[in-house]
PDB file of N, CA and C in Angstrom:
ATOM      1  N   UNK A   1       4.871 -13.462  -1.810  1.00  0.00           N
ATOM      2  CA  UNK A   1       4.687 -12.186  -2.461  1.00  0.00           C
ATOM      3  C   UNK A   1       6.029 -11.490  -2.610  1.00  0.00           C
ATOM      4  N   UNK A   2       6.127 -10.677  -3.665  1.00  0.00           N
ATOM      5  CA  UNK A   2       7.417  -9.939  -3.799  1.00  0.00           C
ATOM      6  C   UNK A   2       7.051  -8.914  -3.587  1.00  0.00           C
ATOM      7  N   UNK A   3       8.024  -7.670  -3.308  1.00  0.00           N
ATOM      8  CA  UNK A   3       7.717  -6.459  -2.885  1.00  0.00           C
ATOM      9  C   UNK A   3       8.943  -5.657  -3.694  1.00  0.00           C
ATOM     10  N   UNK A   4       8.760  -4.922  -5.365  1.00  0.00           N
ATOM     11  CA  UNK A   4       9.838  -4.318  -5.651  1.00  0.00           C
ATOM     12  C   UNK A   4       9.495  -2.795  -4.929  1.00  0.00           C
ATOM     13  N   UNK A   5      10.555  -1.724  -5.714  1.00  0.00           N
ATOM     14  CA  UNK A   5      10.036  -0.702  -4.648  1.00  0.00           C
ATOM     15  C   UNK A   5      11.084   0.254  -5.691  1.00  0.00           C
ATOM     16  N   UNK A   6      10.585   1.168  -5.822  1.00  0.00           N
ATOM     17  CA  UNK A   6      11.107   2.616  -6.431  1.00  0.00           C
ATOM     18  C   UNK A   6      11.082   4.089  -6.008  1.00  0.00           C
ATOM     19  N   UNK A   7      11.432   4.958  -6.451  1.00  0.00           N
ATOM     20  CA  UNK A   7      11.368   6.561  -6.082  1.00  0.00           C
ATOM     21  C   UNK A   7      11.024   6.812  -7.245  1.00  0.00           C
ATOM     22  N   UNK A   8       9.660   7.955  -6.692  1.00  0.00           N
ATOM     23  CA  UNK A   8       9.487   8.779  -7.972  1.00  0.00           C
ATOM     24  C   UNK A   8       9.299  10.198  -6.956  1.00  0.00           C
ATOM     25  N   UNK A   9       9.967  10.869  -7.909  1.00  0.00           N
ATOM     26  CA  UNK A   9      10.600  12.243  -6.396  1.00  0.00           C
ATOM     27  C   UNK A   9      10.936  12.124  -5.283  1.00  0.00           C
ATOM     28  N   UNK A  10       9.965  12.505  -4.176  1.00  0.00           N
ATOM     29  CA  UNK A  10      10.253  12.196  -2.648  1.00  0.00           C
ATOM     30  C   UNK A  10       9.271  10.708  -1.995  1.00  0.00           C
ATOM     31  N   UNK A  11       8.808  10.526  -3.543  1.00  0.00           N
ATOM     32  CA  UNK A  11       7.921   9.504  -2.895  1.00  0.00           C
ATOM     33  C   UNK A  11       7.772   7.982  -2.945  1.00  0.00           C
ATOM     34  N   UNK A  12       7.924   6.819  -1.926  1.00  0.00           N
ATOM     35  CA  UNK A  12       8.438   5.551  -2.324  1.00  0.00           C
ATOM     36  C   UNK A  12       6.962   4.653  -2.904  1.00  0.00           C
ATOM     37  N   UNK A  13       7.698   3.804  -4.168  1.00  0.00           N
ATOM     38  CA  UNK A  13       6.375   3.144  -4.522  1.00  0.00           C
ATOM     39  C   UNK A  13       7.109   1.314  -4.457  1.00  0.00           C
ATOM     40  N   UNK A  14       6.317   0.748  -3.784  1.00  0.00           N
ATOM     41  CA  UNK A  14       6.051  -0.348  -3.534  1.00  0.00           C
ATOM     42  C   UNK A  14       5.268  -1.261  -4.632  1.00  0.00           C
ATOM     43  N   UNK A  15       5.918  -1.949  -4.761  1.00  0.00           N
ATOM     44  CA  UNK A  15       4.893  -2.606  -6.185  1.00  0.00           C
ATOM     45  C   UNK A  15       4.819  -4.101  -5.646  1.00  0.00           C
ATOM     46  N   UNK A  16       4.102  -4.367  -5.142  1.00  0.00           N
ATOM     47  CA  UNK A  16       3.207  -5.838  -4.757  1.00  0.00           C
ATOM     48  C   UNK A  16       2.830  -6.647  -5.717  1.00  0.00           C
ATOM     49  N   UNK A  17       3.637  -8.221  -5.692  1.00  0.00           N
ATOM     50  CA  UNK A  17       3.482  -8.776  -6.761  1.00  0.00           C
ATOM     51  C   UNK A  17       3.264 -10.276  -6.489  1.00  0.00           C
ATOM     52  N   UNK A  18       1.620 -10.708  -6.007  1.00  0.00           N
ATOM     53  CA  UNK A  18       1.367 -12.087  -5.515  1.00  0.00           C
ATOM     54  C   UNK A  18       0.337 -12.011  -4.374  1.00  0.00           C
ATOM     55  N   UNK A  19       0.197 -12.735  -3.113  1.00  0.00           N
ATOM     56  CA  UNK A  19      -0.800 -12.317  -2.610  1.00  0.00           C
ATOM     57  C   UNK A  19      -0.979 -11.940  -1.232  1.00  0.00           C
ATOM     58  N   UNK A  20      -1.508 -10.618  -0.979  1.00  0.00           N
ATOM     59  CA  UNK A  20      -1.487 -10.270   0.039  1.00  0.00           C
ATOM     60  C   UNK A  20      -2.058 -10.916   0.905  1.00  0.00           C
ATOM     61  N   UNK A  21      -1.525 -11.609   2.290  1.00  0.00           N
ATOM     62  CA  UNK A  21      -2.216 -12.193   3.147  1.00  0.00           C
ATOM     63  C   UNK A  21      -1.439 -12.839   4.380  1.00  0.00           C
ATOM     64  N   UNK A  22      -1.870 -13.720   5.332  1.00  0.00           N
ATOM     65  CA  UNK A  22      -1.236 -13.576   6.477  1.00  0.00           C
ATOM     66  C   UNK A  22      -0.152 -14.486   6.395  1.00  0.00           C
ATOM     67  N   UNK A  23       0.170 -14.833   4.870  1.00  0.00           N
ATOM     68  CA  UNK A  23       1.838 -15.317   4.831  1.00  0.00           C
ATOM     69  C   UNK A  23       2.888 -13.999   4.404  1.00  0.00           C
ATOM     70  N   UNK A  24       2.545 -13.246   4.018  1.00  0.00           N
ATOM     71  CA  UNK A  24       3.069 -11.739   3.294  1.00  0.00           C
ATOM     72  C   UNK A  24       2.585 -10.542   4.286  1.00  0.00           C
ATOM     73  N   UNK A  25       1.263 -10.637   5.000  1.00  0.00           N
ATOM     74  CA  UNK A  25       1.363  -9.548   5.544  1.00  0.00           C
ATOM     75  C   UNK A  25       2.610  -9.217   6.360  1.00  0.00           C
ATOM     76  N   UNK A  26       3.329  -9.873   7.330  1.00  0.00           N
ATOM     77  CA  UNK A  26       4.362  -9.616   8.148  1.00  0.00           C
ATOM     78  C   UNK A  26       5.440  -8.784   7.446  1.00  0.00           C
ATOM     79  N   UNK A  27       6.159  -9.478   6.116  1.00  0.00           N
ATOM     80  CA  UNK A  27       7.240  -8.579   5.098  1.00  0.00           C
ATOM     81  C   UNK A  27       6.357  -6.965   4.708  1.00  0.00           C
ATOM     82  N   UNK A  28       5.394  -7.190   4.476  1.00  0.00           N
ATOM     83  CA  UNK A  28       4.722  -6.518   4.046  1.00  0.00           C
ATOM     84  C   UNK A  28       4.878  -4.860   5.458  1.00  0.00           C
ATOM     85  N   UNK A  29       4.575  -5.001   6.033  1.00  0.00           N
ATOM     86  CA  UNK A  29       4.955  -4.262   7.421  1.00  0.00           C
ATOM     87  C   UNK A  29       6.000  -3.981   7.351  1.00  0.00           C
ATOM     88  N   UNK A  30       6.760  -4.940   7.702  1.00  0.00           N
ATOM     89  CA  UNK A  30       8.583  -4.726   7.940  1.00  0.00           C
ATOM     90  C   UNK A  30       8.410  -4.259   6.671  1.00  0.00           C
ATOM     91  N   UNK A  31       8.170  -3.658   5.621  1.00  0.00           N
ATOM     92  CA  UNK A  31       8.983  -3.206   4.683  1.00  0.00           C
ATOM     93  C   UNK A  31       8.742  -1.741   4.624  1.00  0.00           C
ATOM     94  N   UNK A  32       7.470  -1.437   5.051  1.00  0.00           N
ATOM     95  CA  UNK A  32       7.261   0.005   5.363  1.00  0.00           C
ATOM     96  C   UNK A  32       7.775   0.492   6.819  1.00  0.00           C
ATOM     97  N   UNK A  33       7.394  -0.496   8.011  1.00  0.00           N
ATOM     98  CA  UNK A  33       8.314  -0.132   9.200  1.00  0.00           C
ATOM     99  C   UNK A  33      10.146   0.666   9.053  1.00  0.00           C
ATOM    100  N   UNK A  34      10.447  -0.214   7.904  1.00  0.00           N
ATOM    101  CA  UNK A  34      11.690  -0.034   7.572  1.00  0.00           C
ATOM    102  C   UNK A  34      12.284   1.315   6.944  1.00  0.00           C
ATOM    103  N   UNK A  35      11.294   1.565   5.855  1.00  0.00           N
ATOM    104  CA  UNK A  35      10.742   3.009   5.254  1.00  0.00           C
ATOM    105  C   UNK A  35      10.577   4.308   6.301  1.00  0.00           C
ATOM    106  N   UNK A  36       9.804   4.018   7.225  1.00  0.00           N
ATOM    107  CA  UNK A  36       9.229   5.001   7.932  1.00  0.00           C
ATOM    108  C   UNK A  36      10.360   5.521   9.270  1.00  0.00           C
ATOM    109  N   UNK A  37      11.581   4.568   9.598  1.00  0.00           N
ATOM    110  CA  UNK A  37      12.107   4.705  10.282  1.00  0.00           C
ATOM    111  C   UNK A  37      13.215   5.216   9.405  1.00  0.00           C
ATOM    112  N   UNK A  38      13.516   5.479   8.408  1.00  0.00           N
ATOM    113  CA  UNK A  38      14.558   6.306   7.792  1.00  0.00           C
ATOM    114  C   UNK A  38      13.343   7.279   6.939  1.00  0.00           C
ATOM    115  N   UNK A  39      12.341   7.872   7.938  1.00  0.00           N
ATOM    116  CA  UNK A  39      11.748   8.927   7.567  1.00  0.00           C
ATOM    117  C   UNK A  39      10.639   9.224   5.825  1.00  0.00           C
ATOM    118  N   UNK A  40      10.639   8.194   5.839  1.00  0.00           N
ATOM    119  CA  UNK A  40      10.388   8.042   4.003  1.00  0.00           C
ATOM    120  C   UNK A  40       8.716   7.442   4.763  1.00  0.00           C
ATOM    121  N   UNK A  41       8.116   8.411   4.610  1.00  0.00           N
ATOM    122  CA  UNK A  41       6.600   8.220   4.556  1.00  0.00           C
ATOM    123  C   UNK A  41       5.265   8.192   3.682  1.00  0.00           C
ATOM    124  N   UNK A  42       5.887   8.893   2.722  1.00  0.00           N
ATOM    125  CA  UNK A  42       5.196   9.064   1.443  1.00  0.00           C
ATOM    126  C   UNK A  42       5.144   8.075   0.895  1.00  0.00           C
ATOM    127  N   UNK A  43       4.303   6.839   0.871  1.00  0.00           N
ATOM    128  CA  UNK A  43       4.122   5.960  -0.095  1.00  0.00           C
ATOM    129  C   UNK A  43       2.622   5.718  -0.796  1.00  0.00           C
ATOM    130  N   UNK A  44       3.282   4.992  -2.099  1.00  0.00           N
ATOM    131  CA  UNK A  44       2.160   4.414  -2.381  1.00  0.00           C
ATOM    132  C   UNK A  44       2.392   2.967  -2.884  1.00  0.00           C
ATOM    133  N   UNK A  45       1.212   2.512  -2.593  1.00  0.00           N
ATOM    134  CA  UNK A  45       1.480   0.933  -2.962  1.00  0.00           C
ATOM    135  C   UNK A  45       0.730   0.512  -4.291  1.00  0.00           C
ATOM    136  N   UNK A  46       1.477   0.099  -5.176  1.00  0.00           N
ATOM    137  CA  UNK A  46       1.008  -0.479  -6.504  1.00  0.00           C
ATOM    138  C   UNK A  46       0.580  -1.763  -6.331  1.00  0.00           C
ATOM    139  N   UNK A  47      -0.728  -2.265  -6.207  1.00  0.00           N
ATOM    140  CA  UNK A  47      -1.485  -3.230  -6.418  1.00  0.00           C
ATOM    141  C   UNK A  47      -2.011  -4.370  -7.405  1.00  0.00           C
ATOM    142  N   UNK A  48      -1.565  -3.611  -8.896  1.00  0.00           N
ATOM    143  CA  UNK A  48      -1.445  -3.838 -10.107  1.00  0.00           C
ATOM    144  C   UNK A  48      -1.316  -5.854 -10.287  1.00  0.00           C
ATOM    145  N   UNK A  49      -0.257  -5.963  -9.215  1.00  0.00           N
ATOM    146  CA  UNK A  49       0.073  -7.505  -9.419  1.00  0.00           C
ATOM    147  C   UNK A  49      -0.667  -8.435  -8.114  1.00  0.00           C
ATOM    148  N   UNK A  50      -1.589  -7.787  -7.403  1.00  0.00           N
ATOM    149  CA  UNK A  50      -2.211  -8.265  -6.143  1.00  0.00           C
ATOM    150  C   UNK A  50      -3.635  -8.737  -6.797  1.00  0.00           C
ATOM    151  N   UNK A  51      -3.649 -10.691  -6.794  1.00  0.00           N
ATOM    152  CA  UNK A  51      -5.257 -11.085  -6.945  1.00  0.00           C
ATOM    153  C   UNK A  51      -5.670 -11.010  -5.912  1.00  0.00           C
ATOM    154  N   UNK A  52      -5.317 -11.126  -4.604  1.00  0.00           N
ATOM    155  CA  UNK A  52      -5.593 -11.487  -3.396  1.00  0.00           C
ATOM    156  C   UNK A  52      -5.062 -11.183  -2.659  1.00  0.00           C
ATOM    157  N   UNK A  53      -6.465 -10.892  -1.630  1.00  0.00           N
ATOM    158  CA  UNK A  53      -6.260  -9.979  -0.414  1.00  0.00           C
ATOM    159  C   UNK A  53      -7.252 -10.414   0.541  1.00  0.00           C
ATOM    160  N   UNK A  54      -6.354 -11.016   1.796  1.00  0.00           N
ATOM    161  CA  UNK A  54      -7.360 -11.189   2.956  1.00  0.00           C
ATOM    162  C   UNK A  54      -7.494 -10.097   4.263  1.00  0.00           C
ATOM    163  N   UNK A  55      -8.323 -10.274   5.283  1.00  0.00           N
ATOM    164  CA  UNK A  55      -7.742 -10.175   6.714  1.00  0.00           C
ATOM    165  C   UNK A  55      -6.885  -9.154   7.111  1.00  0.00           C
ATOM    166  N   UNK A  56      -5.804 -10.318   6.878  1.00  0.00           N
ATOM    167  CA  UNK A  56      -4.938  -9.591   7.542  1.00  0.00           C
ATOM    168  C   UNK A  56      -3.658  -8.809   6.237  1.00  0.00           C
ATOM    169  N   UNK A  57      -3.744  -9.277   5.151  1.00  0.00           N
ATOM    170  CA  UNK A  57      -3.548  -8.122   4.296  1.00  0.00           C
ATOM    171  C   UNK A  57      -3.960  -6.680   4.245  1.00  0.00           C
ATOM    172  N   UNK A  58      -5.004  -6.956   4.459  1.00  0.00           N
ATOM    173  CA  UNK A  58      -6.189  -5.711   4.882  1.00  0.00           C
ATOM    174  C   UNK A  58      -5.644  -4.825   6.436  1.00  0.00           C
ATOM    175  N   UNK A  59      -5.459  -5.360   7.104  1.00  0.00           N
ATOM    176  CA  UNK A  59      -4.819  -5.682   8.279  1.00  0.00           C
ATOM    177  C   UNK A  59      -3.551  -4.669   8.342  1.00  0.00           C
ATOM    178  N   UNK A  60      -2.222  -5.070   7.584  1.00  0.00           N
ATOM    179  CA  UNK A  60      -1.312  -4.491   7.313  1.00  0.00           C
ATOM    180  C   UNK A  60      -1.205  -3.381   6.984  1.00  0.00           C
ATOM    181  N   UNK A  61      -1.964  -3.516   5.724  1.00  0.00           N
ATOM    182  CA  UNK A  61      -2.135  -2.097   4.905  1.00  0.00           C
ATOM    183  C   UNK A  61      -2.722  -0.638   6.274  1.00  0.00           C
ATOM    184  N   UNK A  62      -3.837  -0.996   7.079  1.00  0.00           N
ATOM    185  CA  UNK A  62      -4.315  -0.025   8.112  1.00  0.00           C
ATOM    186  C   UNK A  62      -3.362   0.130   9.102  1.00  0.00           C
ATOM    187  N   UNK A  63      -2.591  -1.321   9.749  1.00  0.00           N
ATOM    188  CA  UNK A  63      -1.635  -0.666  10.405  1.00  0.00           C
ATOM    189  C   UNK A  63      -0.407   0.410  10.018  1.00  0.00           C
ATOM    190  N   UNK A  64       0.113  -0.047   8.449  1.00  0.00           N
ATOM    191  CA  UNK A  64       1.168   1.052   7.852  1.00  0.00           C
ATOM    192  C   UNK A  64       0.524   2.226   7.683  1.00  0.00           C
ATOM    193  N   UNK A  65      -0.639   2.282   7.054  1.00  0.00           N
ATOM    194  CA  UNK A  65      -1.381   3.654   7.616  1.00  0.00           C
ATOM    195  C   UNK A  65      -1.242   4.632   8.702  1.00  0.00           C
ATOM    196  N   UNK A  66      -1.662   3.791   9.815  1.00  0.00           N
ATOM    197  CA  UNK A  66      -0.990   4.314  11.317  1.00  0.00           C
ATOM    198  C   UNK A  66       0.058   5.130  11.709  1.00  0.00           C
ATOM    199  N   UNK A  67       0.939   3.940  11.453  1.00  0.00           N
ATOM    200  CA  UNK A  67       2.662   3.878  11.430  1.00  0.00           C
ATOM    201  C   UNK A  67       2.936   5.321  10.517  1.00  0.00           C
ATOM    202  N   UNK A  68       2.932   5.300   9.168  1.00  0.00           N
ATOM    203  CA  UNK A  68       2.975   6.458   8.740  1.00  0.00           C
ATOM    204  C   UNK A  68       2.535   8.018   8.884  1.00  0.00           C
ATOM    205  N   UNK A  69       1.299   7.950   9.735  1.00  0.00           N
ATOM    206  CA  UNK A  69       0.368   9.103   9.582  1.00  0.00           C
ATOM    207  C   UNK A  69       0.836   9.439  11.020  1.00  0.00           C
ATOM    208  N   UNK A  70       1.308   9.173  11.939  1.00  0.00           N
ATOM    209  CA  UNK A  70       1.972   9.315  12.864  1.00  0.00           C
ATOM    210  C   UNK A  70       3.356  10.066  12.952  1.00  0.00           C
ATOM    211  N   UNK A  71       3.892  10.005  11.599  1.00  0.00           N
ATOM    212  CA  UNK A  71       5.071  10.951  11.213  1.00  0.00           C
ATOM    213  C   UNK A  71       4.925  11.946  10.223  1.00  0.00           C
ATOM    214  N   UNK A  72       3.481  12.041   9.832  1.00  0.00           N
ATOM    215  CA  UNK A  72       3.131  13.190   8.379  1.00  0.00           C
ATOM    216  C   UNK A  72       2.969  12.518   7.555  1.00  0.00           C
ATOM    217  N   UNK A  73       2.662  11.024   7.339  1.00  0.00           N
ATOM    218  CA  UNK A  73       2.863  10.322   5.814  1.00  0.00           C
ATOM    219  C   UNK A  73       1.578  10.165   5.456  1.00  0.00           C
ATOM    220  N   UNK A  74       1.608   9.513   4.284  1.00  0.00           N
ATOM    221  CA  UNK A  74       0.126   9.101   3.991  1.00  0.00           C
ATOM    222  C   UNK A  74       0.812   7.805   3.328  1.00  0.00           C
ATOM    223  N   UNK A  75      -0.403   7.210   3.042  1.00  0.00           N
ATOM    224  CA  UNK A  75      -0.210   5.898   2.188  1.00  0.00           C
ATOM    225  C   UNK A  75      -1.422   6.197   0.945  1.00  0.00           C
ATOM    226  N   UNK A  76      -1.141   5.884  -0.440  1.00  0.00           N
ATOM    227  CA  UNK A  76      -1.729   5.923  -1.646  1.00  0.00           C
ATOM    228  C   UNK A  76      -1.740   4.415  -2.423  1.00  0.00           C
ATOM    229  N   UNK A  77      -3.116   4.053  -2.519  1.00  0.00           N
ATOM    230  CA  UNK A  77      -3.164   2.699  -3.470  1.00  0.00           C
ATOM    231  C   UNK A  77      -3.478   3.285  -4.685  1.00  0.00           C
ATOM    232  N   UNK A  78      -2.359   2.087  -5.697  1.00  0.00           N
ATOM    233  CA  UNK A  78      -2.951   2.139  -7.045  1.00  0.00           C
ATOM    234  C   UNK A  78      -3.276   0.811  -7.697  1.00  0.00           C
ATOM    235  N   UNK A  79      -3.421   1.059  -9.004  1.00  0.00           N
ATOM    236  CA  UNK A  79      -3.784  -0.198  -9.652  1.00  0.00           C
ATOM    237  C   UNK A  79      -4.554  -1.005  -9.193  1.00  0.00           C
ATOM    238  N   UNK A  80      -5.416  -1.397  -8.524  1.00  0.00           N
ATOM    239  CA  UNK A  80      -6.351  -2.457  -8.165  1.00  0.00           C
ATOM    240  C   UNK A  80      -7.152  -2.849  -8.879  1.00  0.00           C
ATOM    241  N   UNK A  81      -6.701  -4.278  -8.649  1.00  0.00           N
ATOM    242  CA  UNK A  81      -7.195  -5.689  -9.728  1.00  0.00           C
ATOM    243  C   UNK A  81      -9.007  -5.230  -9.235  1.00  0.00           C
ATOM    244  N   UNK A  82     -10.131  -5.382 -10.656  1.00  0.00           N
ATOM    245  CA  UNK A  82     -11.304  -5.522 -10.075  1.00  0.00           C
ATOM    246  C   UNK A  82     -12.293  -6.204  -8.557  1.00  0.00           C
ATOM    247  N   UNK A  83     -11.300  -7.773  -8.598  1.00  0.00           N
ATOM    248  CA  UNK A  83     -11.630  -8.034  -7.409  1.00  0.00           C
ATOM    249  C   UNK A  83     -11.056  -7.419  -5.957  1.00  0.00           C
ATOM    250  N   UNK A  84      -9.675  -7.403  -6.088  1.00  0.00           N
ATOM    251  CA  UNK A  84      -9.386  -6.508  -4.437  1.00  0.00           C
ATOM    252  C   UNK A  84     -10.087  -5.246  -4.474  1.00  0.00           C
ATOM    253  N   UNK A  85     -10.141  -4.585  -5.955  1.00  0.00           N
ATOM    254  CA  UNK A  85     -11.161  -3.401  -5.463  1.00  0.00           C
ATOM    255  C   UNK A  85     -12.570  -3.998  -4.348  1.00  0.00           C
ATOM    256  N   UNK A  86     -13.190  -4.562  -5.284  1.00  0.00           N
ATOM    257  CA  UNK A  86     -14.560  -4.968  -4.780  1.00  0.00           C
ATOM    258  C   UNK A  86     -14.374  -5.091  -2.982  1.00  0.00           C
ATOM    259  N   UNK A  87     -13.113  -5.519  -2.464  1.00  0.00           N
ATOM    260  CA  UNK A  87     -12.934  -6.348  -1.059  1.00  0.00           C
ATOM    261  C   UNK A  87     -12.911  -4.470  -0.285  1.00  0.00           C
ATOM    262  N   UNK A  88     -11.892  -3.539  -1.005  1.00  0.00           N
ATOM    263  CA  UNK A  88     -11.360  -2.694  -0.525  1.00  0.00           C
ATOM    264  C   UNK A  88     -13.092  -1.632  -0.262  1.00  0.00           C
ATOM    265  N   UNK A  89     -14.267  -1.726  -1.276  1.00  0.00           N
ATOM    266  CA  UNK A  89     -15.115  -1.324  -1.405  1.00  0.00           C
ATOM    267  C   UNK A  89     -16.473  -1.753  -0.289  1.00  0.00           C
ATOM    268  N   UNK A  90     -15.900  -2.979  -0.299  1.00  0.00           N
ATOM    269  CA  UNK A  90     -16.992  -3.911   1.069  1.00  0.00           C
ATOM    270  C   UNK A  90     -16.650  -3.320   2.120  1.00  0.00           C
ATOM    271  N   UNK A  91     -15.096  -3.421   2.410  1.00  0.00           N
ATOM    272  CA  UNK A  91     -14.952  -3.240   3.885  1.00  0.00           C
ATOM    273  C   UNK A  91     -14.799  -1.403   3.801  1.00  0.00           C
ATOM    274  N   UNK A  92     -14.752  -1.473   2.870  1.00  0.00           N
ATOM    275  CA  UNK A  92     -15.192   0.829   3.196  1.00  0.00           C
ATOM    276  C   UNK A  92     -13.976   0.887   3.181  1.00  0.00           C
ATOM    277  N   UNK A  93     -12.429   0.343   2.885  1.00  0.00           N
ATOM    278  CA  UNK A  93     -11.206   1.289   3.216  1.00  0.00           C
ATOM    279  C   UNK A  93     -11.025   2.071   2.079  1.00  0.00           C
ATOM    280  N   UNK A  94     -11.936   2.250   0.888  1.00  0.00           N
ATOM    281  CA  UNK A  94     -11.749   3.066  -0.280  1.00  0.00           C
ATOM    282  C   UNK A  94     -11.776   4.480   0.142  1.00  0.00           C
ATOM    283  N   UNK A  95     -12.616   4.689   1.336  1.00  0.00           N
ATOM    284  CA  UNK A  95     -12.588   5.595   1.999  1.00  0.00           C
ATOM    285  C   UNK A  95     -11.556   6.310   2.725  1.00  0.00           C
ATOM    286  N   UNK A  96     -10.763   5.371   3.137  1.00  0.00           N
ATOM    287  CA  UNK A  96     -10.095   5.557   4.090  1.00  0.00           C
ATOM    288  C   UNK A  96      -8.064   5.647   3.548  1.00  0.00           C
ATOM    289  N   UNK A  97      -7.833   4.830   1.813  1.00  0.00           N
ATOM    290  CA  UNK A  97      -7.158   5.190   1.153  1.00  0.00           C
ATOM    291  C   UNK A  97      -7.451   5.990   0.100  1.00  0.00           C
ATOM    292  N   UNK A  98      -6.550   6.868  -0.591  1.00  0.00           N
ATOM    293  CA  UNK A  98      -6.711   7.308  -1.770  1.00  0.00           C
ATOM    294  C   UNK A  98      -6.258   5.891  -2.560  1.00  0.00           C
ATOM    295  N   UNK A  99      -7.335   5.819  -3.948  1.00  0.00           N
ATOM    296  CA  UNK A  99      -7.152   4.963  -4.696  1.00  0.00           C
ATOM    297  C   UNK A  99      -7.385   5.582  -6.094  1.00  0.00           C
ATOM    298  N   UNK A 100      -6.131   5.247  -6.656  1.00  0.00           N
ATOM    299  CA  UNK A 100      -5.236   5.986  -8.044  1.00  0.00           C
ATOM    300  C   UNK A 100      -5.338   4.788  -9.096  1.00  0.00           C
ATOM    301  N   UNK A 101      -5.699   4.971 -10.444  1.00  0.00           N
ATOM    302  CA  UNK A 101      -5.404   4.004 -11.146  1.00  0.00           C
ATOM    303  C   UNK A 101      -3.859   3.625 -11.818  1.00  0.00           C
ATOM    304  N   UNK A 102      -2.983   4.765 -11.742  1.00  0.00           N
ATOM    305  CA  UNK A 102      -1.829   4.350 -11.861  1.00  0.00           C
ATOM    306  C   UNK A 102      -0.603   5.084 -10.518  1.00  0.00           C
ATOM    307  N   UNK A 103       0.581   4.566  -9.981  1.00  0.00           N
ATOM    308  CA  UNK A 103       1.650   5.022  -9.264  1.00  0.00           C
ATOM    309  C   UNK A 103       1.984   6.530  -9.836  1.00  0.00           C
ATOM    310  N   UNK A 104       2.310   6.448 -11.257  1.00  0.00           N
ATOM    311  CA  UNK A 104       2.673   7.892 -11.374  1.00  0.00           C
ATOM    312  C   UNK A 104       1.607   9.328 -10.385  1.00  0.00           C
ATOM    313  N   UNK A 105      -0.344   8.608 -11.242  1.00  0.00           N
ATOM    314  CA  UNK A 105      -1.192   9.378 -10.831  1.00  0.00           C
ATOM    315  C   UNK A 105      -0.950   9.613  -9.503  1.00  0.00           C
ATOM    316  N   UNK A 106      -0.569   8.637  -8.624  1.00  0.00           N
ATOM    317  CA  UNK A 106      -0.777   8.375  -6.921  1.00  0.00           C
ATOM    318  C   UNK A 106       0.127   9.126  -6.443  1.00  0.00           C
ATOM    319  N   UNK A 107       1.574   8.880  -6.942  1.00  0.00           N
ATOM    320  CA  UNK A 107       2.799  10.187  -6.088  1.00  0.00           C
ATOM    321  C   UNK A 107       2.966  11.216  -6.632  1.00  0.00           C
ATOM    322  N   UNK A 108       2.089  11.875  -7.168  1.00  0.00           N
ATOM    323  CA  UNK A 108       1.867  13.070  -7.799  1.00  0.00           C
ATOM    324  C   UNK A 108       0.528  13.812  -6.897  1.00  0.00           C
ATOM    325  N   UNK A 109      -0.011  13.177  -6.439  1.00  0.00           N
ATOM    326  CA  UNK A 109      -1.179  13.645  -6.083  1.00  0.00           C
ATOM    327  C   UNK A 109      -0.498  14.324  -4.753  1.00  0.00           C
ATOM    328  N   UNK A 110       0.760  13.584  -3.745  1.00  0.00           N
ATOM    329  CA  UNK A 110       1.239  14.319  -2.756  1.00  0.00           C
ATOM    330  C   UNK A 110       1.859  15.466  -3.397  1.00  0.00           C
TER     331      UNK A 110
END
C-alpha cells in the first residue's frame, strides 16, 4: 500500500492507495504515530484508492483513533469504495468515524 499525504489548512490528509491489511497495517500506524508526535492530529484518511480492508486494517485505523484522541485529534474517513463501506457498516465503525465523501468535505468539517 502507498500512503501519499497532504495539508489542507491545519489538517493532514492521508491518501491510501492499495490494501489495507496486516501487510500495511504496521506503515499504516507508524505513519500517523509519526504525525501525532509532531502534534499534527487532525487527520483524515482518503480511502478513495482502498478495495480492501481486513482485521487488522480495521485494527489500525481504531488504534490511530486512540493515539490521536488522546491529544485532541480526531480522525475523518473519506471516499469509501462501496465495498469497504459495507465492512466499515457491519462492524458499526461508521459510527464511530466520521465518513465524508470527499477530503476537502472531511477537513473542513474540523
Amino acid at each position: 500500500m502507498e500512503i501519499g499525504h497532504e495539508t489542507i489548512n491545519d489538517v493532514e490528509v492521508l491518501k491510501l492507495d492499495g490494501r489495507l491489511d496486516a501487510s500495511s497495517a504496521k506503515d499504516f500506524k507508524e505513519k500517523v504515530g509519526s504525525l501525532s508526535r509532531e502534534n499534527r492530529v487532525k487527520l483524515v484518511i482518503d480511502m478513495g484508492g482502498v478495495d480492501f480492508i481486513d482485521s487488522s486494517g480495521l485494527g489500525s485505523l481504531v488504534s490511530s483513533l486512540r493515539t490521536v484522541n488522546k491529544l485532541g485529534g480526531d480522525i475523518k474517513i473519506s471516499a469509501l469504495q462501496d465495498q469497504v463501506r459495507a465492512i466499515f457498516e457491519l462492524t458499526r465503525l461508521h459510527r464511530i468515524f466520521g465518513i465524508y465523501d470527499d477530503s476537502t468535505a472531511a477537513a473542513m468539517s474540523f
